[in-house]
N, C-alpha and C. Protein backbone atom coordinates (compact mmCIF):
# COMPACT_ATOMS: atom_id res chain seq x y z
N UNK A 1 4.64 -7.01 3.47
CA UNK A 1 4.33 -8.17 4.27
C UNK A 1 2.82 -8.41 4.34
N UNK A 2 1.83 -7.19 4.39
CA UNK A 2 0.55 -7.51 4.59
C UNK A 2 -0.12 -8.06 3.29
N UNK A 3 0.53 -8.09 2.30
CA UNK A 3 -0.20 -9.12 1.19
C UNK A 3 0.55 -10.15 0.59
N UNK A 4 1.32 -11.06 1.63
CA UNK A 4 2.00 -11.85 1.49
C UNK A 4 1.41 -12.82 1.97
N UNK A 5 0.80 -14.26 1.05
CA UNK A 5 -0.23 -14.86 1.75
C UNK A 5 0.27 -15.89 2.33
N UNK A 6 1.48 -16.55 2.34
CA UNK A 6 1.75 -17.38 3.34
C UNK A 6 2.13 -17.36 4.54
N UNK A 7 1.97 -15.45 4.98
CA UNK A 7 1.97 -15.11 6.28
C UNK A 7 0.73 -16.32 6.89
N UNK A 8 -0.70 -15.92 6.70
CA UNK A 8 -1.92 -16.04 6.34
C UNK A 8 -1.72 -17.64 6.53
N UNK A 9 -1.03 -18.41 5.70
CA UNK A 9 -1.62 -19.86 5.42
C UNK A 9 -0.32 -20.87 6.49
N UNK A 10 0.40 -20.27 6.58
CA UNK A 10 1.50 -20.79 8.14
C UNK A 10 1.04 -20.25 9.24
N UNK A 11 0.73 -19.15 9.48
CA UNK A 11 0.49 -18.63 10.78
C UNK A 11 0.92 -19.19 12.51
N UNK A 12 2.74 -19.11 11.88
CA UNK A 12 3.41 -19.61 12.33
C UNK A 12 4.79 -18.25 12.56
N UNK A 13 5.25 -18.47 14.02
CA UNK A 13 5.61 -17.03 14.43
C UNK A 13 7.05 -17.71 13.65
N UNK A 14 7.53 -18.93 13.91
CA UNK A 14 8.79 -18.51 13.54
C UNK A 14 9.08 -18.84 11.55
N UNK A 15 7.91 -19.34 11.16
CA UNK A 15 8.01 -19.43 9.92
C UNK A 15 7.33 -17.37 9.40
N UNK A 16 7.51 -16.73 10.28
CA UNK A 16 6.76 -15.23 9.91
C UNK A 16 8.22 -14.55 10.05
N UNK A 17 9.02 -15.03 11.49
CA UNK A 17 10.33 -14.37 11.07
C UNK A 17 11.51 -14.96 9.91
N UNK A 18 10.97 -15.85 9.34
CA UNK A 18 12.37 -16.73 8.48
C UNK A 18 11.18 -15.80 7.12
N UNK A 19 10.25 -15.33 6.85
CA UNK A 19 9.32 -14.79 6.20
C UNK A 19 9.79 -13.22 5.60
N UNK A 20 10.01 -12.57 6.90
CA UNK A 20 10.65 -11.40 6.96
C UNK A 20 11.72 -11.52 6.59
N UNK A 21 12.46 -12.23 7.21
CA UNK A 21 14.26 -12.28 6.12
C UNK A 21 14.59 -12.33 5.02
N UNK A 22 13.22 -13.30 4.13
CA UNK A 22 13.23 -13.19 3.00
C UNK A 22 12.69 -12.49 1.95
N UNK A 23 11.83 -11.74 2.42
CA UNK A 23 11.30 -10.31 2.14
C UNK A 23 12.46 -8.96 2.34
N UNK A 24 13.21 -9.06 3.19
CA UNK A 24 14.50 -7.80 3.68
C UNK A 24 15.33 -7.93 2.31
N UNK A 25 15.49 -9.64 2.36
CA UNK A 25 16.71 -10.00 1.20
C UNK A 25 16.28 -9.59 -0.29
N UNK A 26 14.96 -9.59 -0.57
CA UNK A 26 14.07 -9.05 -1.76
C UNK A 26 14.71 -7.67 -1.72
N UNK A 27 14.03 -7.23 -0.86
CA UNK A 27 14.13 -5.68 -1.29
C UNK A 27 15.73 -5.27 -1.17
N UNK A 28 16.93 -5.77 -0.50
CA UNK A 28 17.74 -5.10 -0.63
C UNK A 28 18.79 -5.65 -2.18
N UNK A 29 18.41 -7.02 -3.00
CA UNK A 29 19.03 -7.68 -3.94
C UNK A 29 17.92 -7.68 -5.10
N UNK A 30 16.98 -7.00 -5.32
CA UNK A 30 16.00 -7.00 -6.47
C UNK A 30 15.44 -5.60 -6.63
N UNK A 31 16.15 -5.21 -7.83
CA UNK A 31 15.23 -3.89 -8.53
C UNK A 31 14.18 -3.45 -8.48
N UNK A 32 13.65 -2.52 -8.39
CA UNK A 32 12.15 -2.48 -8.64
C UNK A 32 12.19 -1.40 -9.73
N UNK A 33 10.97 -1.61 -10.69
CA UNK A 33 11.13 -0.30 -11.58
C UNK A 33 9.47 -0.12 -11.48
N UNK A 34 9.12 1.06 -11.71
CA UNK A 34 7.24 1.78 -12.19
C UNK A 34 7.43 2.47 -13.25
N UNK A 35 6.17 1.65 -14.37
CA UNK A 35 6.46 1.90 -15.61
C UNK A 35 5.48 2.27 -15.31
N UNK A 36 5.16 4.01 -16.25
CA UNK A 36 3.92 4.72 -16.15
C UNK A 36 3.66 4.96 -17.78
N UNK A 37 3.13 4.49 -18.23
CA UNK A 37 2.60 4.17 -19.78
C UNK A 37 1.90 4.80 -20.38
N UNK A 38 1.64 5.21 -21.75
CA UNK A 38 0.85 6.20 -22.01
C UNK A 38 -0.83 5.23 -22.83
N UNK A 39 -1.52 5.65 -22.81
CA UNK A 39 -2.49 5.02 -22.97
C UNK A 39 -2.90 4.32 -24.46
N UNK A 40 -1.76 5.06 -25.51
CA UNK A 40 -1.70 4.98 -26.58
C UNK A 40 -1.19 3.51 -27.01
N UNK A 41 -1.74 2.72 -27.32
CA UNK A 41 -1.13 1.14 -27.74
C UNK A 41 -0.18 1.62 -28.97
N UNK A 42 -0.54 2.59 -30.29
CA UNK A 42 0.38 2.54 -30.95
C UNK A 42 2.19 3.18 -30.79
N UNK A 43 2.09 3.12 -29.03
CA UNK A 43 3.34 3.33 -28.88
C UNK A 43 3.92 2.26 -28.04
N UNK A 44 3.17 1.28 -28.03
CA UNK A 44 3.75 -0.07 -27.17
C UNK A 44 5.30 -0.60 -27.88
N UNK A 45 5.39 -0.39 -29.18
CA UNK A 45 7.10 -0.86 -29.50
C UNK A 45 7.70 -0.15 -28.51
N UNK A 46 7.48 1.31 -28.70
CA UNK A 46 8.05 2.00 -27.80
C UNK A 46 8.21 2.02 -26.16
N UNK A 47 7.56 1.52 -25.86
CA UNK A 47 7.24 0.81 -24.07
C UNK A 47 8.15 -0.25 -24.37
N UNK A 48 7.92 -1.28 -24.84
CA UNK A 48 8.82 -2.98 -24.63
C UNK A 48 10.64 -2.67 -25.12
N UNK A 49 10.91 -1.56 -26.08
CA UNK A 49 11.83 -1.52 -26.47
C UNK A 49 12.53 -0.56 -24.90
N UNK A 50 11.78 0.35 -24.43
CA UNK A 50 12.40 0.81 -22.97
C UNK A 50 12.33 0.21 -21.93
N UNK A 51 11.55 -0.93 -21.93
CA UNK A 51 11.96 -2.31 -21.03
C UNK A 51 12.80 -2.80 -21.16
N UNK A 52 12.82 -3.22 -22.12
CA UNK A 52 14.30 -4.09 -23.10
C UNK A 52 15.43 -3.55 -22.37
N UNK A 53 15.69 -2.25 -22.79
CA UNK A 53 16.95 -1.76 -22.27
C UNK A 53 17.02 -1.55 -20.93
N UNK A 54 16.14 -1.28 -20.21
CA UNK A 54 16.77 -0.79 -19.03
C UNK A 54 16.85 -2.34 -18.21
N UNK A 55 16.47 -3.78 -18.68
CA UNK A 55 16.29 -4.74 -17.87
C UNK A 55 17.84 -5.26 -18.52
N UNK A 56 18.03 -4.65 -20.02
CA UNK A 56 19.79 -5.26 -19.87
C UNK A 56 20.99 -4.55 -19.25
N UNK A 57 20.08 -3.46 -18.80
CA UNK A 57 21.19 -2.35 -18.06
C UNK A 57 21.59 -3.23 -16.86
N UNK A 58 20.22 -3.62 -16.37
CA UNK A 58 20.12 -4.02 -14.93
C UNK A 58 20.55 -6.04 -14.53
N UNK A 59 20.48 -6.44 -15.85
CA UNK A 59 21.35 -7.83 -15.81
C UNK A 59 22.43 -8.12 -16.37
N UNK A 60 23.35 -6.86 -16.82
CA UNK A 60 24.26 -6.64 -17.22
C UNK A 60 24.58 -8.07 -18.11
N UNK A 61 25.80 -9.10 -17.83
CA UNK A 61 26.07 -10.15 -18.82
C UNK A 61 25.11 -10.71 -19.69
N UNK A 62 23.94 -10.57 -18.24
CA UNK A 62 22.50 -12.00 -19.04
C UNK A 62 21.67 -11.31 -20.13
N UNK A 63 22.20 -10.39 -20.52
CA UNK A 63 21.17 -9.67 -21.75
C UNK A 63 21.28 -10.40 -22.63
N UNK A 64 22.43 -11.52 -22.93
CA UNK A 64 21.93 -11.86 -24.07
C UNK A 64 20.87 -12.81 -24.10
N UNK A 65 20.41 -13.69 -23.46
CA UNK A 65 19.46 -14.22 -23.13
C UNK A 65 17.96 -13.68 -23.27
N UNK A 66 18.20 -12.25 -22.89
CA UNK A 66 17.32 -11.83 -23.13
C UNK A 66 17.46 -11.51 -24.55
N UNK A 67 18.47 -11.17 -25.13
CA UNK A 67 18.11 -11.08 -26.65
C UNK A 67 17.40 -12.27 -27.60
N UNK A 68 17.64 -12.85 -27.04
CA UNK A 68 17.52 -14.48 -27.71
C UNK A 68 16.25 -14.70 -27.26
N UNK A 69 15.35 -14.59 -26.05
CA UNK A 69 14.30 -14.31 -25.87
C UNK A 69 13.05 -13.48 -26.67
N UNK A 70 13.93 -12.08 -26.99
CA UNK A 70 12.98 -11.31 -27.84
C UNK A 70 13.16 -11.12 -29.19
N UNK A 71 14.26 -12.15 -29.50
CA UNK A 71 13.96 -12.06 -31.09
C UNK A 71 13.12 -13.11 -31.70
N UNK A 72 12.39 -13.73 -30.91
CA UNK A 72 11.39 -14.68 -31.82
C UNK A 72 9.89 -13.90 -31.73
N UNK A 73 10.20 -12.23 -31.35
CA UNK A 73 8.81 -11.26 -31.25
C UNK A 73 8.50 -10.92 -33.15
């Protein structure tokens, strides 16, 4: 919430609690992943290709979309 800037630019109590609800609803319906990378660029196939998969793990049907997305790489 503290670097959420339309806390900041409404500064408005009940637009701060309709704010929070939609921040609760984030975190309990959206993934989060931390990709810790190695510094080596000549292993970046290797980074995007373990993105790849674990983001079709995690949108199950819509992968193909994403396939269709990354085959014009």
């Amino acid at each position: 919430m503290s670097h959420s800037l339309i806390l900041r630019l409404l500064n408005n109590k009940g637009a701060s609690a309709e704010h929070l609800d939609q921040c609760a609803y984030l975190v309990r319906n959206v993934p989060v992943r931390r990709l810790i990378r190695p510094h080596d660029l000549g292993r970046l196939s290797e980074i995007v290709d373990t993105v790849e998969s674990d983001l079709r793990r995690t949108v199950g049907s819509s992968a193909e979309s994403i396939d269709q997305a990354t085959a014009s790489r």
